[in-house]
Protein backbone atom coordinates (compact mmCIF):
# COMPACT_ATOMS: atom_id res chain seq x y z
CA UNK A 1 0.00 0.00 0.00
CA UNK A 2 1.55 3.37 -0.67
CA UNK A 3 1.93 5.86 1.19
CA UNK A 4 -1.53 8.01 0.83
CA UNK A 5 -3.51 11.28 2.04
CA UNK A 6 -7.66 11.36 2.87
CA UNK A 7 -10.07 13.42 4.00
CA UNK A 8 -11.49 10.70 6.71
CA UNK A 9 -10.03 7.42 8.07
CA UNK A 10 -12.13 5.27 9.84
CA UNK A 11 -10.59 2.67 11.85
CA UNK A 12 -12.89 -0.07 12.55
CA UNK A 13 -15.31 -1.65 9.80
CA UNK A 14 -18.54 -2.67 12.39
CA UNK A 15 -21.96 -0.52 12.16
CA UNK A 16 -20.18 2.48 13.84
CA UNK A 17 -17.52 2.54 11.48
CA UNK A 18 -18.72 1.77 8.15
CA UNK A 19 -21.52 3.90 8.74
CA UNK A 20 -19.65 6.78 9.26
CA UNK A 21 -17.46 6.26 6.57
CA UNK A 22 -20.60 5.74 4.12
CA UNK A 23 -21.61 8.95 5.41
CA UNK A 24 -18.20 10.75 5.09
CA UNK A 25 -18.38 9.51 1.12
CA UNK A 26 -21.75 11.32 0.71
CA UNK A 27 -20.70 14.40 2.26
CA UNK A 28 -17.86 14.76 -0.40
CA UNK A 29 -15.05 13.48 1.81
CA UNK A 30 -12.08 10.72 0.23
CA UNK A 31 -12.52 8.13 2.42
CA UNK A 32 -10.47 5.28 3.49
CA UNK A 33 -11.30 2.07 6.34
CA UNK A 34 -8.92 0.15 8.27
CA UNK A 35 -10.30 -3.16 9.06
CA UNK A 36 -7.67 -6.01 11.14
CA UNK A 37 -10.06 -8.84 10.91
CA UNK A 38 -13.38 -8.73 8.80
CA UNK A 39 -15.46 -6.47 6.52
CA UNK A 40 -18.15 -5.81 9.05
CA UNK A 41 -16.40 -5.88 12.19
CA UNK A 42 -17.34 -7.90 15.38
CA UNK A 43 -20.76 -6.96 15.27
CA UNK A 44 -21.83 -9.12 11.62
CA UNK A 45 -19.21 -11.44 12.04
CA UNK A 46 -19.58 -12.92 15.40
CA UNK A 47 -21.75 -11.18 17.40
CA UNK A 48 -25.48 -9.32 16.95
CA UNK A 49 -26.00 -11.06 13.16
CA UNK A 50 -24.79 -14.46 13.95
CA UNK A 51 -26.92 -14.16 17.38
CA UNK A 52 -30.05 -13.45 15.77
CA UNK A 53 -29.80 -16.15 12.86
CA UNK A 54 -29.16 -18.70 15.83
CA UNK A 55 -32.13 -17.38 17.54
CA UNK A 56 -34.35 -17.68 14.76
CA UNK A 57 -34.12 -21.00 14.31
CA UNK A 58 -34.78 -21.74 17.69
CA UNK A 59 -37.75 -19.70 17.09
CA UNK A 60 -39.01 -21.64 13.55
CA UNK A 61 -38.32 -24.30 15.48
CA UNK A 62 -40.47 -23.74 19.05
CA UNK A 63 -43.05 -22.71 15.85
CA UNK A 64 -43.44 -25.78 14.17
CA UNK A 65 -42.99 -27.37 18.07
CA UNK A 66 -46.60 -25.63 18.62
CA UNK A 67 -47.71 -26.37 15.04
CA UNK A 68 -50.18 -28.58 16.63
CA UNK A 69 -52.26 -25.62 18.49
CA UNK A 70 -53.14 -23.99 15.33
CA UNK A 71 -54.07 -27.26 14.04
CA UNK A 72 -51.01 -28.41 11.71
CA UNK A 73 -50.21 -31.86 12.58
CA UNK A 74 -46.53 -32.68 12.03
CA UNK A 75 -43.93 -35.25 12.82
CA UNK A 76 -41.19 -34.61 15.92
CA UNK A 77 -38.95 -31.70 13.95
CA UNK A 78 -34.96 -33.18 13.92
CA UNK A 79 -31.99 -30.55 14.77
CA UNK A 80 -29.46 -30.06 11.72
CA UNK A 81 -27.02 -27.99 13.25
CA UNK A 82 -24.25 -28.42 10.46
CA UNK A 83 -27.61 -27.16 8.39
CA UNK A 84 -27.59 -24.31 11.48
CA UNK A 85 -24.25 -23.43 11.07
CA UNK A 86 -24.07 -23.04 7.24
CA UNK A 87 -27.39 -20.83 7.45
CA UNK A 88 -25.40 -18.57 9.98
CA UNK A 89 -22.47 -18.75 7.66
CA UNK A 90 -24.28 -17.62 4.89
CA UNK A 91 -26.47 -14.45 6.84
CA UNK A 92 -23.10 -13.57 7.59
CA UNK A 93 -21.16 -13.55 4.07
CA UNK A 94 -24.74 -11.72 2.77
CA UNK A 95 -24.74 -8.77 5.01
CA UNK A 96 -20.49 -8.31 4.99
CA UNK A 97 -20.86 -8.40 1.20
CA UNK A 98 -23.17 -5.95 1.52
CA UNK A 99 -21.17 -3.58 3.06
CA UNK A 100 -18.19 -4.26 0.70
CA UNK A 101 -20.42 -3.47 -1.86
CA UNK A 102 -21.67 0.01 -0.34
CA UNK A 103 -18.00 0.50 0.17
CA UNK A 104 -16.97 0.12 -3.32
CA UNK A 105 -20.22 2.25 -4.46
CA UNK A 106 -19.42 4.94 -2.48
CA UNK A 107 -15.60 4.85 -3.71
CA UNK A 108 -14.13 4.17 -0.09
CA UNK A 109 -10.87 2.48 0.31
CA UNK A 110 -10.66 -0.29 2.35
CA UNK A 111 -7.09 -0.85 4.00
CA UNK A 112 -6.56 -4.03 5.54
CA UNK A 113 -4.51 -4.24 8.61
CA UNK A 114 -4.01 -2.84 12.21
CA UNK A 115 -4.89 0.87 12.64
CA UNK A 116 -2.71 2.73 14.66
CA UNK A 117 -2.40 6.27 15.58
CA UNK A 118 1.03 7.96 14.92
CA UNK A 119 -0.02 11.74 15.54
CA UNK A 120 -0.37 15.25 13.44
CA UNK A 121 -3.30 13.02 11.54
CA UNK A 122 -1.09 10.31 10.56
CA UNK A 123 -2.31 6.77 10.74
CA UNK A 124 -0.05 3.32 10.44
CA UNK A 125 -1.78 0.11 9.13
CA UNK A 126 1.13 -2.10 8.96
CA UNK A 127 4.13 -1.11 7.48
CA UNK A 128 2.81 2.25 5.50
CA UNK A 129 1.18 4.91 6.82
CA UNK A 130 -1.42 7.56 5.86
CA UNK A 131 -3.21 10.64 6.89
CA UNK A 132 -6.09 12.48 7.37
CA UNK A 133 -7.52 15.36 8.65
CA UNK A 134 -10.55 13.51 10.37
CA UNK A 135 -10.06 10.11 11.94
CA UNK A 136 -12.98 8.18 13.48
CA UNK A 137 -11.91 5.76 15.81
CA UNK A 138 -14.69 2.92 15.94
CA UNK A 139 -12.83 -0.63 16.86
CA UNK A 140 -15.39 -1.72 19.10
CA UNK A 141 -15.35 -3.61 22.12
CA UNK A 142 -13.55 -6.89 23.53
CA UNK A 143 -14.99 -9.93 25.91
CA UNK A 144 -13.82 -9.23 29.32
CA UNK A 145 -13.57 -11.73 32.10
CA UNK A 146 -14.54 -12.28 35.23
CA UNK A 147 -12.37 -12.07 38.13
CA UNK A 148 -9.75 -15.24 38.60
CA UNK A 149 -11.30 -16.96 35.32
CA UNK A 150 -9.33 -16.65 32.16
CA UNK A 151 -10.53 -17.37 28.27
CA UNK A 152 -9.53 -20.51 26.80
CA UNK A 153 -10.40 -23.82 26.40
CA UNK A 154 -14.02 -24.17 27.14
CA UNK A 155 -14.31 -21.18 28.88
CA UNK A 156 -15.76 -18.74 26.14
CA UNK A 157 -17.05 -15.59 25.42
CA UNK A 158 -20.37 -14.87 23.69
CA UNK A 159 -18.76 -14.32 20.22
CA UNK A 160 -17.66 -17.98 20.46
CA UNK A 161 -20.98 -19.51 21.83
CA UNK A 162 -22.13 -18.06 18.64
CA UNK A 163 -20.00 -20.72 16.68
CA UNK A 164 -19.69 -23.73 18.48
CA UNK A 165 -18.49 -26.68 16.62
CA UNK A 166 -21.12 -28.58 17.28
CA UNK A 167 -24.65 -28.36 19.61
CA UNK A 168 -23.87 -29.42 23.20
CA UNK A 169 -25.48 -31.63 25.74
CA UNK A 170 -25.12 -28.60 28.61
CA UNK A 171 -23.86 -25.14 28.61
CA UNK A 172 -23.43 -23.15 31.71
CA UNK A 173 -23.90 -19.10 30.58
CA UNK A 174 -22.98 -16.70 33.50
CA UNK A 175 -24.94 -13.08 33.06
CA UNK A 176 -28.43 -12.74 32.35
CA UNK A 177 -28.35 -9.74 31.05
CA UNK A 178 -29.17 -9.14 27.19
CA UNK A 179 -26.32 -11.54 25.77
CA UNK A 180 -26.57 -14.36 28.42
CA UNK A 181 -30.30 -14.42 28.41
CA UNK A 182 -30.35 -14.47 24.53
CA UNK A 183 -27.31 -17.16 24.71
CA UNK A 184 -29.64 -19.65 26.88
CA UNK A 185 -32.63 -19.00 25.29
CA UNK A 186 -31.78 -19.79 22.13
CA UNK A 187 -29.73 -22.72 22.89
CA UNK A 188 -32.73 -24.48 25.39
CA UNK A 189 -34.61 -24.50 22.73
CA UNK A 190 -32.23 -26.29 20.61
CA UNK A 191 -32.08 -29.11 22.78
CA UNK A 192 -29.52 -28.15 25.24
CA UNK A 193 -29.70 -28.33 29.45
CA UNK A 194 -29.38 -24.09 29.85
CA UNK A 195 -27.62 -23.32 33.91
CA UNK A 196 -27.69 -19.47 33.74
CA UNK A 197 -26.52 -17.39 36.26
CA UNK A 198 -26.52 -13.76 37.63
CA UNK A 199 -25.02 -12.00 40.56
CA UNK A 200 -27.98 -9.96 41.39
CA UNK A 201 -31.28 -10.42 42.39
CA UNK A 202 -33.23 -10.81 38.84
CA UNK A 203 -32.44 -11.45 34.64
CA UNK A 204 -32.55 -8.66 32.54
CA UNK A 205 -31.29 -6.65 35.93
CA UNK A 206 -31.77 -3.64 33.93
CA UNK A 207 -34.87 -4.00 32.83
CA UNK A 208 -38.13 -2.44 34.88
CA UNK A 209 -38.74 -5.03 37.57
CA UNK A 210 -42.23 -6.32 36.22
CA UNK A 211 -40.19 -6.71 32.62
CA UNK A 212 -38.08 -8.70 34.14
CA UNK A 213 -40.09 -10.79 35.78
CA UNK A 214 -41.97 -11.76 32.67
CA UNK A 215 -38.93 -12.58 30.75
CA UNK A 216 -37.95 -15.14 33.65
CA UNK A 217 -41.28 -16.85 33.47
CA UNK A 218 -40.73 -16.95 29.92
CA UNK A 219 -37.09 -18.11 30.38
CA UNK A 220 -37.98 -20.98 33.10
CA UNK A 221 -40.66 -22.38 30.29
CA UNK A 222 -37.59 -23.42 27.94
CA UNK A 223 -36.50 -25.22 30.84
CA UNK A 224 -33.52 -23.02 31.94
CA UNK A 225 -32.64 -23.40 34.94
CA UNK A 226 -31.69 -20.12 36.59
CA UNK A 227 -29.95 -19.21 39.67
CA UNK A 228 -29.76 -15.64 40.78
CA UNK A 229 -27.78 -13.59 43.47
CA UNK A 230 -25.33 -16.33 42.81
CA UNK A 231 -21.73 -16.47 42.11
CA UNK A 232 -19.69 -18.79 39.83
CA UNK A 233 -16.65 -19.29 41.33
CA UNK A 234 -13.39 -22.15 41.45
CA UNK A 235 -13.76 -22.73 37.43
CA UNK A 236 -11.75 -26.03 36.74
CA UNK A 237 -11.71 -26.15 32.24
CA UNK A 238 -10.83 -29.69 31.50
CA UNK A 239 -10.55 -31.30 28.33
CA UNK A 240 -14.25 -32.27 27.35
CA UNK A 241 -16.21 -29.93 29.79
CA UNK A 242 -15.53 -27.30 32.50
CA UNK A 243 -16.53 -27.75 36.33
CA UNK A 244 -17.37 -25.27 38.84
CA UNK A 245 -19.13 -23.96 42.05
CA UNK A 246 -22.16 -22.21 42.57
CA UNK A 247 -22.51 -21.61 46.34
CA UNK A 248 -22.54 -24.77 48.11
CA UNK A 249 -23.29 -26.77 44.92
CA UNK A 250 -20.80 -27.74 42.06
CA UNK A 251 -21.61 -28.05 38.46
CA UNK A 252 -20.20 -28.97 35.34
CA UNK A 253 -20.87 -27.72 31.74
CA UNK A 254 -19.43 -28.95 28.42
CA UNK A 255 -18.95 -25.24 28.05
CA UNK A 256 -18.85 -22.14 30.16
CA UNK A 257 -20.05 -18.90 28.40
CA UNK A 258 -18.83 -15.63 30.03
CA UNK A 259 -21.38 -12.87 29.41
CA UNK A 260 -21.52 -10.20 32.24
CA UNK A 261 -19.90 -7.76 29.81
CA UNK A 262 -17.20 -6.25 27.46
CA UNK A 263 -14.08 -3.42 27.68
CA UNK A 264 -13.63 -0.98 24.57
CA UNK A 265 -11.02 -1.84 22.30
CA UNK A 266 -8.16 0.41 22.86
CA UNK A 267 -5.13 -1.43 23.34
CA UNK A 268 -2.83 -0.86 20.55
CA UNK A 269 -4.37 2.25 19.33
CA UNK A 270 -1.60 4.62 19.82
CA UNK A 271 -4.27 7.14 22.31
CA UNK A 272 -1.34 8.41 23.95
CA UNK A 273 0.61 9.34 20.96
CA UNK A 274 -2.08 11.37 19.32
CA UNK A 275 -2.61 12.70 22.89
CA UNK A 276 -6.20 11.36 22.62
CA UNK A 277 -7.55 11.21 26.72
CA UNK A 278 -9.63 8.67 28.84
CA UNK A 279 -12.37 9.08 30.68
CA UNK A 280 -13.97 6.77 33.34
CA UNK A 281 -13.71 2.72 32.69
CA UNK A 282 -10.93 2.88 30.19
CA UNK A 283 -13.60 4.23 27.58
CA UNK A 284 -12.19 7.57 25.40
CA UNK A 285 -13.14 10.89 26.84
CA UNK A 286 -15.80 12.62 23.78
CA UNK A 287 -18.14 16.08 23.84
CA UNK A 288 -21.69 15.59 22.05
CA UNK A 289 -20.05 15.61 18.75
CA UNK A 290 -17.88 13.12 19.10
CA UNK A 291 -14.50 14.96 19.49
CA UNK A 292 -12.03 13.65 21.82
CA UNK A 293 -9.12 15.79 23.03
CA UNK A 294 -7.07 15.48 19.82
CA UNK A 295 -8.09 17.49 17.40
CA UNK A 296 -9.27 16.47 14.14
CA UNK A 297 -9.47 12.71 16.09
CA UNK A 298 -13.50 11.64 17.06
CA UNK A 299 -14.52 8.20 18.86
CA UNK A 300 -17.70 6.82 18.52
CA UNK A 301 -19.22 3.09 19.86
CA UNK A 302 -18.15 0.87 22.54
CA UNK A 303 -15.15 3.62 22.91
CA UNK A 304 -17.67 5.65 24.33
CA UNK A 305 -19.96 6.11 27.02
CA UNK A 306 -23.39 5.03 26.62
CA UNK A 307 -25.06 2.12 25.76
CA UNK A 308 -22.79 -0.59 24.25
CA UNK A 309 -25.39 -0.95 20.96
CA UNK A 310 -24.59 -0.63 17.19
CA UNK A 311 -27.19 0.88 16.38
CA UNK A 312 -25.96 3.87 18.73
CA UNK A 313 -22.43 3.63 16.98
CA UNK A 314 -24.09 4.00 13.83
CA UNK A 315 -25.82 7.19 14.83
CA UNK A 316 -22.76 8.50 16.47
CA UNK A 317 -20.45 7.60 13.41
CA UNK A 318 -23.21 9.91 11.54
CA UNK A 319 -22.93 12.62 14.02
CA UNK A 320 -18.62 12.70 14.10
CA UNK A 321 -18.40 13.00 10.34
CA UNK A 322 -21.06 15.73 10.00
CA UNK A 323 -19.30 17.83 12.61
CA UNK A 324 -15.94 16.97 10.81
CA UNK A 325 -17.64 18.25 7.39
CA UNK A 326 -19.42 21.66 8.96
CA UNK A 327 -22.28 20.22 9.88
CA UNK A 328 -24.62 21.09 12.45
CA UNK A 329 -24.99 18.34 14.82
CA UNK A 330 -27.06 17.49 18.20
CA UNK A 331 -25.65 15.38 20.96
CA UNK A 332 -27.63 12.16 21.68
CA UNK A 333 -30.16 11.71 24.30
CA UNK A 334 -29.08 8.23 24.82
CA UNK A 335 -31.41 7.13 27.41
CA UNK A 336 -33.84 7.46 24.42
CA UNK A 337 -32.21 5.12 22.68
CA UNK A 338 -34.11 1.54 22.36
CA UNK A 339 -32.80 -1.16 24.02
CA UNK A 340 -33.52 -4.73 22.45
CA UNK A 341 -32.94 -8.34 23.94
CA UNK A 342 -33.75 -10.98 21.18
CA UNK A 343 -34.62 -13.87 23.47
CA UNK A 344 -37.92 -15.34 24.00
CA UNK A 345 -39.92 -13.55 25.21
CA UNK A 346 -38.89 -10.29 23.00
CA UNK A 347 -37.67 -7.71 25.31
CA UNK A 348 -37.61 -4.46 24.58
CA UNK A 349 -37.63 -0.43 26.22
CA UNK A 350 -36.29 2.97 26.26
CA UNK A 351 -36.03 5.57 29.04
CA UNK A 352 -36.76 5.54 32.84
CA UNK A 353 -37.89 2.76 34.37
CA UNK A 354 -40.76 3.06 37.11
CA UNK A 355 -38.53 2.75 39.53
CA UNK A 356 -35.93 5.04 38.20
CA UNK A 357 -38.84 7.45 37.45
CA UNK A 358 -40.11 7.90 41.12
CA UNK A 359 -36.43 8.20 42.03
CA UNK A 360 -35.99 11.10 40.08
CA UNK A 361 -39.18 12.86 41.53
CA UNK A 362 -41.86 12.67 38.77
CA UNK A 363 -45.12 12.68 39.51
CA UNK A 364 -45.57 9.03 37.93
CA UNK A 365 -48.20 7.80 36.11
CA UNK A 366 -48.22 4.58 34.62
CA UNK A 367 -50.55 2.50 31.74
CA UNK A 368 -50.51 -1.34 31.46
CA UNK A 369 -51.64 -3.66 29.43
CA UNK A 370 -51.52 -7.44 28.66
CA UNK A 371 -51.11 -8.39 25.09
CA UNK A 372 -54.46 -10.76 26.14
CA UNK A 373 -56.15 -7.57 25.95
CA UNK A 374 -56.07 -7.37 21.82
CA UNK A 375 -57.20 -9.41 19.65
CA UNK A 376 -53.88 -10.29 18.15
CA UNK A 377 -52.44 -11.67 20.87
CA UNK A 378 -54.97 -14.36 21.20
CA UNK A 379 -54.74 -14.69 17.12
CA UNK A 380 -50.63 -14.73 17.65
CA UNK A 381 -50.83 -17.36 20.72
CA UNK A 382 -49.13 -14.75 22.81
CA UNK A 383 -51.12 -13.17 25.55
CA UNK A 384 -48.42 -13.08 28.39
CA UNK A 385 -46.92 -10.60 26.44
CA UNK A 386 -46.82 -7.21 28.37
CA UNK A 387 -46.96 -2.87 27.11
CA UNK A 388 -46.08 -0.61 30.09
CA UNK A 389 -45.41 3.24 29.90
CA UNK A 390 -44.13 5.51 32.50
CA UNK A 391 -45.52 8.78 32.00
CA UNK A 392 -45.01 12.23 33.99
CA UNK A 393 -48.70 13.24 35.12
CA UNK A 394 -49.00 17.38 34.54
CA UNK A 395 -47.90 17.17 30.98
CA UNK A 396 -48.38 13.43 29.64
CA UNK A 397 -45.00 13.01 28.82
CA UNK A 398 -43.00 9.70 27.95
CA UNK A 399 -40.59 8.87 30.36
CA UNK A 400 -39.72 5.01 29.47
CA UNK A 401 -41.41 2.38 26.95
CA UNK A 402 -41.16 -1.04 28.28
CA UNK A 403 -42.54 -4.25 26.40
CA UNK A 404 -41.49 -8.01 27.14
CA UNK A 405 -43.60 -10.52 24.26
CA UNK A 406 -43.75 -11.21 21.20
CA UNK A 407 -42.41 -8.36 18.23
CA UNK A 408 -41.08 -6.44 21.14
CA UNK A 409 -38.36 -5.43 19.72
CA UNK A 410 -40.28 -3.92 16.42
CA UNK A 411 -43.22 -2.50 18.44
CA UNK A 412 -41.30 -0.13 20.99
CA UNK A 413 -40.03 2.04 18.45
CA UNK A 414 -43.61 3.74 18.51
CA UNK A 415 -42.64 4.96 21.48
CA UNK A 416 -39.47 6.08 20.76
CA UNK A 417 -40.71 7.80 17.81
CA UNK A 418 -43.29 9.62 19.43
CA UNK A 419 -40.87 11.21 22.17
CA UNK A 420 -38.34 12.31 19.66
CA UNK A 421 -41.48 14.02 17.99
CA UNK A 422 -42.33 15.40 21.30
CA UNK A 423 -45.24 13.72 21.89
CA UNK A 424 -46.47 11.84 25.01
CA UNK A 425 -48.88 9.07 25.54
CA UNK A 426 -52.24 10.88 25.26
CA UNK A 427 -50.86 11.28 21.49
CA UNK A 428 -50.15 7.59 21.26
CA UNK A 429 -53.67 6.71 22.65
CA UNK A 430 -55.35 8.79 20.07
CA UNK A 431 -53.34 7.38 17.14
CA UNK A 432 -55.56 5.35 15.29
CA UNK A 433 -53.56 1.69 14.62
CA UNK A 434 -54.32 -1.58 12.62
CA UNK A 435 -56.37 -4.12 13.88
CA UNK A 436 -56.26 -6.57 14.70
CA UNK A 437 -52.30 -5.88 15.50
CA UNK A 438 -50.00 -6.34 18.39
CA UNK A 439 -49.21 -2.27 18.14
CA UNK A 440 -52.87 -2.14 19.95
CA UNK A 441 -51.40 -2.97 22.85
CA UNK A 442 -49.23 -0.04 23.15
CA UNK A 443 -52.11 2.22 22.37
CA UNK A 444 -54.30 0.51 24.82
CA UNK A 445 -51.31 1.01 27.48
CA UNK A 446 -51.39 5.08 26.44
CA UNK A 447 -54.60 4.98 26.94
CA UNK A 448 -54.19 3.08 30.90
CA UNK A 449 -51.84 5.91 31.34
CA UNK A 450 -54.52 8.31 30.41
CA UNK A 451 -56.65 7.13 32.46
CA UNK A 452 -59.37 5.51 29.89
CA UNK A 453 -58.32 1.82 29.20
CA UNK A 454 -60.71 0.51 26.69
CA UNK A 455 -59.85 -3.19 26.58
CA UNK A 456 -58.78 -4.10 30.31
C-alpha cells in the first residue's frame, strides 16, 4: 500500500464505522477504512448477526414445536445444526458483502490491517502509513472476564458460543443480562440443558422489575434453569467440559459462556501518541459531537460512554463526520435510545424505568396492558406478552417504553418515535392503529396511562 492522504479514516469496519465512513463519502469526503479482521467488524461477524440467525431458528423451530395448536399436525422436527451453522455462515457472508459493496459504491478504500495512531493526523496500518484530517476511531469492544477466570479452552465468550463446533449436551452461561439471556434461550430451545446465572437479584437486571419478571417466566418455560444472586466461582476447564461452584453446589458444563460484559477496544491504538484522553472505565473521553481531546481525532461506539449498541455507533459515526464536514450536529439523548434483547420472550424499552422514574421525583403515572387484551395476541398465541409506559402526570410526557412478548423489539419504536417528535402518551392513545395488531397494545397502554383503558 503506498503511502496516501484522505479526508477521513475510519478505523474499525462494524456498524459504527462503516456507517460513518458511508456517510463521510456522501458528504464529499475521500474516504479510506482500516479493518484487522473482517469487513463488518465484530458486530456481523460474530456477534449481533450471527446471534439473531441462531435465535431464529430456535424460534421456527419452538413454531413448528406448537404447530399442533393452530391445528397443523406434524412429525417430531430433527436438529441439523451443520444445516444451522451453514445458514449462519451464509447471513453472515450476505450482510459483509453488503457492506463491501456500499464501500466500493461509495468509492471508499478499504485498507486491511491494524490501525494505529502515529499523531499530526497520521495513521499506520502495517508497514505504510497515511493521513487524514478527520479520523474516526470505531474498533469496538472486547470480551472481558470475570475475576480469577481466564478465556480458553471451554471457557468462552459470547462471540464464540455463537459458533460452536457442534450443539452441546449442557452449557453453563454466566450473566443474564441481554447476551446471556439471549445465549440460553436460544440454545434451550435447541435441545440443550441451559444453567444461567446472575449476581444480582433478577435477569434482565436492567430491565423495569415487572419486565423482568416476565422474561424469567418466559425463560424458566424453555427449561432453563436459573440461579440468581449467585456467584460462579473455582472454574476447573478440563478437556471435554468445565466444572465449577455455585454456592454450596458444584456443576459442570461442556462449556462455560462468560457474558456479564465487554471493555472498549483500545489497546494498541496509539491514544497516547495522538494525545487522545480517557475518561472513566478505560472508555475515550468525547463532547456531544464526538470529538475527543485530539483534534481532528473523534470516537464513537463501545469507545464511548453510553449504551454498548450498534445501532448507537451508527448514529454516532453519523454525528462525528457531520461535525468533521461543517455540519450542524445534536448530541444524543441516549437514554432514548431503544434497548432490544432478542430472546424469548422479545424484550424491549427505552427511558426511565418506574422505579428510576419515582427516584428522580416525577409525579408518575403509569398504563398497562396485557397483550391478552387485543385481539392479536390471542390470534398470535401470545397473551403473556406485556406494554407498560411511564408517564409524567401534569404534561403526559413519555418517560420510558417497556414491552417483554412477542415483536417487542419492532413494536417499541412507537414509542421512541413519538418522544423524539415530542409527543407523550395521550398522542399515542389517540393514534388510530391496525387491527387486529400487536401495536394495539401499546395504544391501549397510552390509553391506561390516560386514564381511559378501553380493553382491560
Amino acid at each position: 500500500m503506498p503511502e496516501s492522504s484522505f479526508d477521513c479514516v475510519v478505523i474499525g469496519s462494524g456498524p459504527g464505522g462503516y456507517v460513518a465512513a458511508i456517510r463521510a463519502a456522501q458528504l464529499g469526503m475521500k474516504t479510506a477504512v482500516v479493518e484487522k479482521d473482517r469487513v463488518g467488524g465484530r458486530c456481523l461477524n460474530y456477534a449481533c448477526i450471527p446471534a439473531k440467525a441462531v435465535l431464529r431458528v430456535a424460534d421456527v423451530l419452538s413454531e413448528v414445536r406448537e404447530a399442533g395448536d393452530y391445528g397443523i399436525k406434524v412429525g417430531a422436527p430433527e436438529i441439523d445444526y451443520a444445516g444451522v451453522s451453514a445458514r449462519r455462515t451464509k447471513v453472515i457472508s450476505t450482510l459483509t458483502g453488503g457492506v463491501a459493496g456500499l464501500f466500493k459504491k461509495n468509492g471508499i478504500e478499504l485498507l486491511e490491517g491494524d490501525g494505529v495512531l502515529a499523531g499530526e493526523g497520521a495513521v499506520r496500518v502495517g508497514e505504510h502509513g497515511v493521513s487524514a484530517n478527520t479520523i474516526v476511531l470505531a474498533t469496538g469492544s472486547v470480551k472481558k472476564p470475570i475475576p480469577g477466570v481466564q478465556f480458553g479452552g471451554r471457557v468462552i465468550g459470547t462471540e464464540e458460543a455463537w459458533a460452536l463446533p457442534e450443539l452441546p449436551n449442557t452449557i453453563a452461561v454466566i450473566g443474564a443480562g441481554a447476551s446471556g439471556s439471549e445465549i440460553a434461550s436460544a440454545y434451550a430451545r435447541l435441545g440443550v440443558e441451559v444453567m444461567l446465572f446472575e449476581a444480582l437479584d433478577r435477569v434482565l437486571p436492567t430491565e423495569d422489575v415487572e419486565i423482568s419478571k416476565v422474561a424469567e417466566r418466559g425463560l424458566k418455560r424453555q427449561g432453563i434453569t436459573i440461579h440468581l444472586e449467585m456467584l460462579v466461582e473455582d472454574v476447573e476447564p478440563g478437556d471435554a467440559s468445565v466444572k465449577f461452584r455455585h454456592g454450596s453446589d458444584h456443576g459442570e458444563a461442556d462449556w462455560l459462556v462468560i457474558a456479564t460484559g465487554r471493555a472498549p477496544d483500545v489497546e494498541g491504538l496509539g491514544l497516547d501518541v495522538a494525545g487522545v484522553e480517557l475518561a472513566e472505565a478505560g472508555l475515550i473521553g468525547v463532547d456531544g459531537a464526538m470529538r475527543t481531546s485530539a483534534s481532528g481525532i473523534y470516537a464513537i461506539g463501545d469507545l464511548v460512554h453510553g449504551p454498548a449498541l450498534a445501532h448507537k455507533a451508527s448514529d454516532e459515526g453519523v454525528i462525528a463526520v457531520e461535525d468533521a464536514a461543517g455540519m450542524q450536529t445534536h448530541p444524543i439523548e441516549y437514554l432514548d435510545i431503544p434497548r432490544a434483547t432478542f430472546c424469548t420472550p422479545n424484550v424491549a424499552s427505552f427511558g426511565l424505568t418506574e422505579s428510576q422514574a419515582r427516584e428522580q421525583g416525577y409525579d408518575v403515572v403509569v398504563g398497562k396492558v396485557q397483550y391478552g387484551a387485543v385481539g392479536a395476541g390471542t390470534v398470535y398465541g401470545d397473551r403473556t406478552g406485556m406494554v407498560k409506559i411511564v408517564g409524567e402526570q401534569q404534561y403526559g410526557e413519555l418517560l420510558g417504553g417497556h414491552i417483554v412478548g412477542t415483536r417487542a423489539t419492532e413494536l417499541i419504536q412507537e414509542l421512541v418515535t413519538a418522544r423524539a417528535l415530542e409527543g407523550g402518551y395521550p398522542e399515542v392513545a389517540r393514534f388510530i392503529h391496525g387491527h387486529p395488531t400487536l401495536s394495539e397494545a401499546v395504544m391501549e397502554a397510552a390509553r391506561a396511562a390516560d386514564g381511559w383503558l378501553i380493553h382491560g
